[in-house]
N, C-alpha and C. Protein backbone atom coordinates (compact mmCIF):
# COMPACT_ATOMS: atom_id res chain seq x y z
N UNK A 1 -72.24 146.78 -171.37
CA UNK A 1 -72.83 145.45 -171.34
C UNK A 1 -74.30 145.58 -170.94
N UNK A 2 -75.27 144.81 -171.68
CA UNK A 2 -76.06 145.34 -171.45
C UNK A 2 -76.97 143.82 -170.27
N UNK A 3 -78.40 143.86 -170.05
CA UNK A 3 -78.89 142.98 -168.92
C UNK A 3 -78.70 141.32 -169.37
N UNK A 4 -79.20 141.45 -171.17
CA UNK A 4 -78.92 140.52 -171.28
C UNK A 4 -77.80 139.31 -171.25
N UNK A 5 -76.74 140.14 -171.64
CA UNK A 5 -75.40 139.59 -171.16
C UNK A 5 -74.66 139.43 -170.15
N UNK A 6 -75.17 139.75 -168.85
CA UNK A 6 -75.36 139.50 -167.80
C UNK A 6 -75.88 138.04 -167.00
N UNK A 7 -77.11 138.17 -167.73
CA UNK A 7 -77.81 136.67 -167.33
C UNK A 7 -77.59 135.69 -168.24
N UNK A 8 -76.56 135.85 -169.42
CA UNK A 8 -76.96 134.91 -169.99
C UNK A 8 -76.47 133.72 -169.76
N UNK A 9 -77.14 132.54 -170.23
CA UNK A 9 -76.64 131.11 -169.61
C UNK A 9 -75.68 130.34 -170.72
N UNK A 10 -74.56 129.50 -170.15
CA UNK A 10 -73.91 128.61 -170.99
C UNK A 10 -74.82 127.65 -171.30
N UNK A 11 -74.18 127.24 -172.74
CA UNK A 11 -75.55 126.03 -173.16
C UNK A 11 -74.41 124.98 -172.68
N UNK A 12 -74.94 123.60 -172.90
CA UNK A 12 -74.61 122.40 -172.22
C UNK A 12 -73.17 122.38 -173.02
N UNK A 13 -73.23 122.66 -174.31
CA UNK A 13 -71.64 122.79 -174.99
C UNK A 13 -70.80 123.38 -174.19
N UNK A 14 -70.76 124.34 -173.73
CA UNK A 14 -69.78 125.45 -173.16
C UNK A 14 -69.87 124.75 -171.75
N UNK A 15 -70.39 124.58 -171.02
CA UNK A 15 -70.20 124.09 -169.90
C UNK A 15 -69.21 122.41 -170.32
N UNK A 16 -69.80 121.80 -170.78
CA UNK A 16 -68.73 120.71 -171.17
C UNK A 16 -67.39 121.38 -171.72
N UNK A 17 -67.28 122.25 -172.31
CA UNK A 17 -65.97 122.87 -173.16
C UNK A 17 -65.10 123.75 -171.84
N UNK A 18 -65.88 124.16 -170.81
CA UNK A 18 -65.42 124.50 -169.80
C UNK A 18 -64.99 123.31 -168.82
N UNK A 19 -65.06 122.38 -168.66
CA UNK A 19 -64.72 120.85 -168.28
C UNK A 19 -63.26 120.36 -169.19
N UNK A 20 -63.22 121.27 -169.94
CA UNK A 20 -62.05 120.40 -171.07
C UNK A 20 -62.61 119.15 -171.51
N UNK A 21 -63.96 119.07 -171.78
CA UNK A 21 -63.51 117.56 -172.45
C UNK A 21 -64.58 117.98 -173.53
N UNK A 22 -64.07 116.75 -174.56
CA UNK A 22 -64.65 116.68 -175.67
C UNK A 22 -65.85 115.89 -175.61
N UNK A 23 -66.83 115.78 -176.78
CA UNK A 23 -68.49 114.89 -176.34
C UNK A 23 -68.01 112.97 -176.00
N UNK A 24 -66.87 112.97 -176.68
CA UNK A 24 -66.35 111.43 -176.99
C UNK A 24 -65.72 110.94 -175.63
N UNK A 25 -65.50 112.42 -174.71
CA UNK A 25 -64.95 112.07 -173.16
C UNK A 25 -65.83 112.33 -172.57
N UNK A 26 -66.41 113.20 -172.31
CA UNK A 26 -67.90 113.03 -171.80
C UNK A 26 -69.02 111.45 -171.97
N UNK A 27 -69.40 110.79 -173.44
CA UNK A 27 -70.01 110.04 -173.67
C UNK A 27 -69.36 108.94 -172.93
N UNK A 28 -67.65 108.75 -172.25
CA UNK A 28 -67.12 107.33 -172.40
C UNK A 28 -67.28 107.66 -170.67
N UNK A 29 -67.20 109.01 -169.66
CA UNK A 29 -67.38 109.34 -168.64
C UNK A 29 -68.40 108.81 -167.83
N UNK A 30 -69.68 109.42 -169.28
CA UNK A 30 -70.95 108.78 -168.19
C UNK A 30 -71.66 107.47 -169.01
N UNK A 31 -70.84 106.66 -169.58
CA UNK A 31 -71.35 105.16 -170.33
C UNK A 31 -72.81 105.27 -171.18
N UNK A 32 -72.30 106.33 -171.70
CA UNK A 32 -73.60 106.74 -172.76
C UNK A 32 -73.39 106.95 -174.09
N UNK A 33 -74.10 106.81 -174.77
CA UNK A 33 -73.17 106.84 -176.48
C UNK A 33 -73.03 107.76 -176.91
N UNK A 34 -72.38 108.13 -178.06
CA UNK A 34 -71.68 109.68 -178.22
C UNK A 34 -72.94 110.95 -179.23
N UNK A 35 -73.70 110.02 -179.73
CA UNK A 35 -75.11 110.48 -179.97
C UNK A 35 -75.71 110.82 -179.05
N UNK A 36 -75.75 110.44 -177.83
CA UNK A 36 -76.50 110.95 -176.88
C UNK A 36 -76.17 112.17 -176.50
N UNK A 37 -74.81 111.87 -176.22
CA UNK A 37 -74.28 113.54 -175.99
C UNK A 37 -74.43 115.05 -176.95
N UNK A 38 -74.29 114.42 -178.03
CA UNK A 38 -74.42 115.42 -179.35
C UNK A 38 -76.41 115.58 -178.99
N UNK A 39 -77.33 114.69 -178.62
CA UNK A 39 -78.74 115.29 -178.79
C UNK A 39 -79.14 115.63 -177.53
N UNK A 40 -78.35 115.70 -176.62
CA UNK A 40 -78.64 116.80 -175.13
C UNK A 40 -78.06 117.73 -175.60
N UNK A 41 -76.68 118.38 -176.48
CA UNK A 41 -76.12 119.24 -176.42
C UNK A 41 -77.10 120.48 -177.87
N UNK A 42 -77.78 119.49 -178.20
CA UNK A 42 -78.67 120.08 -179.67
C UNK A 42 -79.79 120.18 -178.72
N UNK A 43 -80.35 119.86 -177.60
CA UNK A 43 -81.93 119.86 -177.33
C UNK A 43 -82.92 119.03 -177.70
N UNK A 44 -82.41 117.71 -178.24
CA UNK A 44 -83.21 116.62 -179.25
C UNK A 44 -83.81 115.72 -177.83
N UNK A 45 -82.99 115.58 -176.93
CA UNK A 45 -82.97 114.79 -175.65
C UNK A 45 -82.83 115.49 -174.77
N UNK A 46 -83.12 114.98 -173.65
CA UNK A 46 -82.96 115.33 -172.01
C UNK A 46 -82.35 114.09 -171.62
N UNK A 47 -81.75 114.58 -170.54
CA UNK A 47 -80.79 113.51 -169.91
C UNK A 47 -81.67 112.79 -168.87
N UNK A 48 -82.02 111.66 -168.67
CA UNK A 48 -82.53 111.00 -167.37
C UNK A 48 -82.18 111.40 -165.88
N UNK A 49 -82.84 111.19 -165.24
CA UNK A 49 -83.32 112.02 -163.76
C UNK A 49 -81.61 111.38 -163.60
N UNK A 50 -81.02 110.31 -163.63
CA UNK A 50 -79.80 109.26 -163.32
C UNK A 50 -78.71 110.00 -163.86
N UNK A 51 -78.96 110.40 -164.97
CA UNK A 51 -77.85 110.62 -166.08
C UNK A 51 -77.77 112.85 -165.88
N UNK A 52 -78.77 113.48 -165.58
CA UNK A 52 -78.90 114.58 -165.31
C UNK A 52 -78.00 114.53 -163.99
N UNK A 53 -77.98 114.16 -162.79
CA UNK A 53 -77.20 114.26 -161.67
C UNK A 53 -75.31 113.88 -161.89
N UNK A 54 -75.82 112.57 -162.37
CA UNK A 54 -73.99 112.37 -163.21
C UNK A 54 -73.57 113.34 -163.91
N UNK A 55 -73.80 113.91 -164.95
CA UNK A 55 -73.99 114.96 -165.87
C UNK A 55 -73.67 116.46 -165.34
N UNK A 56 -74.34 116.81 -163.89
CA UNK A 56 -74.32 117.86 -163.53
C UNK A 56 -72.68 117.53 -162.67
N UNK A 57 -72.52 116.18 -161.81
CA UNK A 57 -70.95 116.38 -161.21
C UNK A 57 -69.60 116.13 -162.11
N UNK A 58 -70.31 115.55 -163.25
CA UNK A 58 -68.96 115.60 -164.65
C UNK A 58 -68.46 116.79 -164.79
N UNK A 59 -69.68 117.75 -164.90
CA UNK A 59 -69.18 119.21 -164.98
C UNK A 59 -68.27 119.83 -164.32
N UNK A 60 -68.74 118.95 -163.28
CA UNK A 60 -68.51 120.27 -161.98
C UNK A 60 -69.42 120.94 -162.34
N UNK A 61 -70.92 121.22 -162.01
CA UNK A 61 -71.89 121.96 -162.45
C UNK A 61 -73.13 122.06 -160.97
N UNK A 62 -73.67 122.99 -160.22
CA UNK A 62 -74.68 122.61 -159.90
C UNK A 62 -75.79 122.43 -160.85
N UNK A 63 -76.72 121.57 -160.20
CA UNK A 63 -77.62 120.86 -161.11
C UNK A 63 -79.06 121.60 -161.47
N UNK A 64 -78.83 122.87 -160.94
CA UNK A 64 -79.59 124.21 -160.98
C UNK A 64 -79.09 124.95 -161.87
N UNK A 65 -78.04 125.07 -162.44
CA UNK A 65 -77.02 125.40 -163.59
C UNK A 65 -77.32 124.61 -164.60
N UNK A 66 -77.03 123.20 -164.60
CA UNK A 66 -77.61 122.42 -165.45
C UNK A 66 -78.93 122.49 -166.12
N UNK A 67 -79.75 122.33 -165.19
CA UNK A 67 -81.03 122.96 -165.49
C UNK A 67 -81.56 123.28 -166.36
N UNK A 68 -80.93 125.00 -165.95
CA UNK A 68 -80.98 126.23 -166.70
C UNK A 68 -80.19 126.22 -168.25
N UNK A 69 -79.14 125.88 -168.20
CA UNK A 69 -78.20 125.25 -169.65
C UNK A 69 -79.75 124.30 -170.42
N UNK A 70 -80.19 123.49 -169.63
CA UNK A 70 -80.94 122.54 -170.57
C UNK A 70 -82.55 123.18 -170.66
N UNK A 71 -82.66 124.39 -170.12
CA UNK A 71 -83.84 124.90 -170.35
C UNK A 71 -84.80 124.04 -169.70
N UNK A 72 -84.74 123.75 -168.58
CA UNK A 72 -85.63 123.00 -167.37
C UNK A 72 -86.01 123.83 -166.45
N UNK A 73 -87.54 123.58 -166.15
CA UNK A 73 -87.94 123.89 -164.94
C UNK A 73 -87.24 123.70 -164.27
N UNK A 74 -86.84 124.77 -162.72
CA UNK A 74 -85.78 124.85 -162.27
C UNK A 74 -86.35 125.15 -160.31
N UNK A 75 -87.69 125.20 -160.34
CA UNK A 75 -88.42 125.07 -159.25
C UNK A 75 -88.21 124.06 -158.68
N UNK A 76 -88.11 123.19 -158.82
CA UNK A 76 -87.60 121.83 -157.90
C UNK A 76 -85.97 121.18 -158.12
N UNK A 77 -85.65 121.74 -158.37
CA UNK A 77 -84.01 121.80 -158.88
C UNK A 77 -82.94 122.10 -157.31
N UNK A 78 -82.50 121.45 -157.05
CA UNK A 78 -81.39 121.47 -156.05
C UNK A 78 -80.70 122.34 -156.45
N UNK A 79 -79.96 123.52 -155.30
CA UNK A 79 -78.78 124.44 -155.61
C UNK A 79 -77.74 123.67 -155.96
N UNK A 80 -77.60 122.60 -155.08
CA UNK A 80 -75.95 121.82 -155.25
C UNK A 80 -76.22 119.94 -155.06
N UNK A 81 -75.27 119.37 -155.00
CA UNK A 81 -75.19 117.77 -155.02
C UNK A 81 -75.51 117.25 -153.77
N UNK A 82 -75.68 118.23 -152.46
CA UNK A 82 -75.44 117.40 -151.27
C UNK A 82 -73.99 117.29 -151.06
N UNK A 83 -73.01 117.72 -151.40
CA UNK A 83 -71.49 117.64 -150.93
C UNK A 83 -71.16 116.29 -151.66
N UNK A 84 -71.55 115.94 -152.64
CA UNK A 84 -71.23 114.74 -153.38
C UNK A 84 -70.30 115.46 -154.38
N UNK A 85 -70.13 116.85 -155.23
CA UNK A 85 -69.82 117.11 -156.14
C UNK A 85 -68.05 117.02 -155.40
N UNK A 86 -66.73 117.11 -156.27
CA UNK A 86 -65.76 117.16 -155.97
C UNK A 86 -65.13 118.70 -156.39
């Protein structure tokens, strides 16, 4: 195995697919339309500062993980939720 496969990051698909849910349970989760989900999961969109934090505890995700999945600056990025995540 080499370094790169090591670091490499789940994109926002796989982390949702690791959640078990589909974009249509995700979209009805966080009251967002199912286009939305399909153009965060393509890179067309970013999720709102509101919808990025929901987004990261749907996962079960820290939001430093998230982040990184969405190709965000990650310098001001929280390790975790504050003990909000379940």
């Amino acid at each position: 195995m080499n370094s790169n496969e090591l670091e490499r990051v789940p994109t926002l698909q796989e982390l949702r697919e690791q959640a078990k849910l589909t974009q249509e349970q995700l979209s009805r989760q966080m009251n967002v339309g199912l286009r939305i989900v399909t153009d965060w999961e393509q890179g067309r969109k970013t999720p709102s500062l509101k919808n990025f934090f929901a987004l990261a505890k749907t996962l079960r995700v820290s939001p430093k993980k998230l982040a990184i999945s969405l190709g965000l600056d990650v310098s001001s990025v929280p390790d975790d939720l504050g003990g909000e995540a379940s």
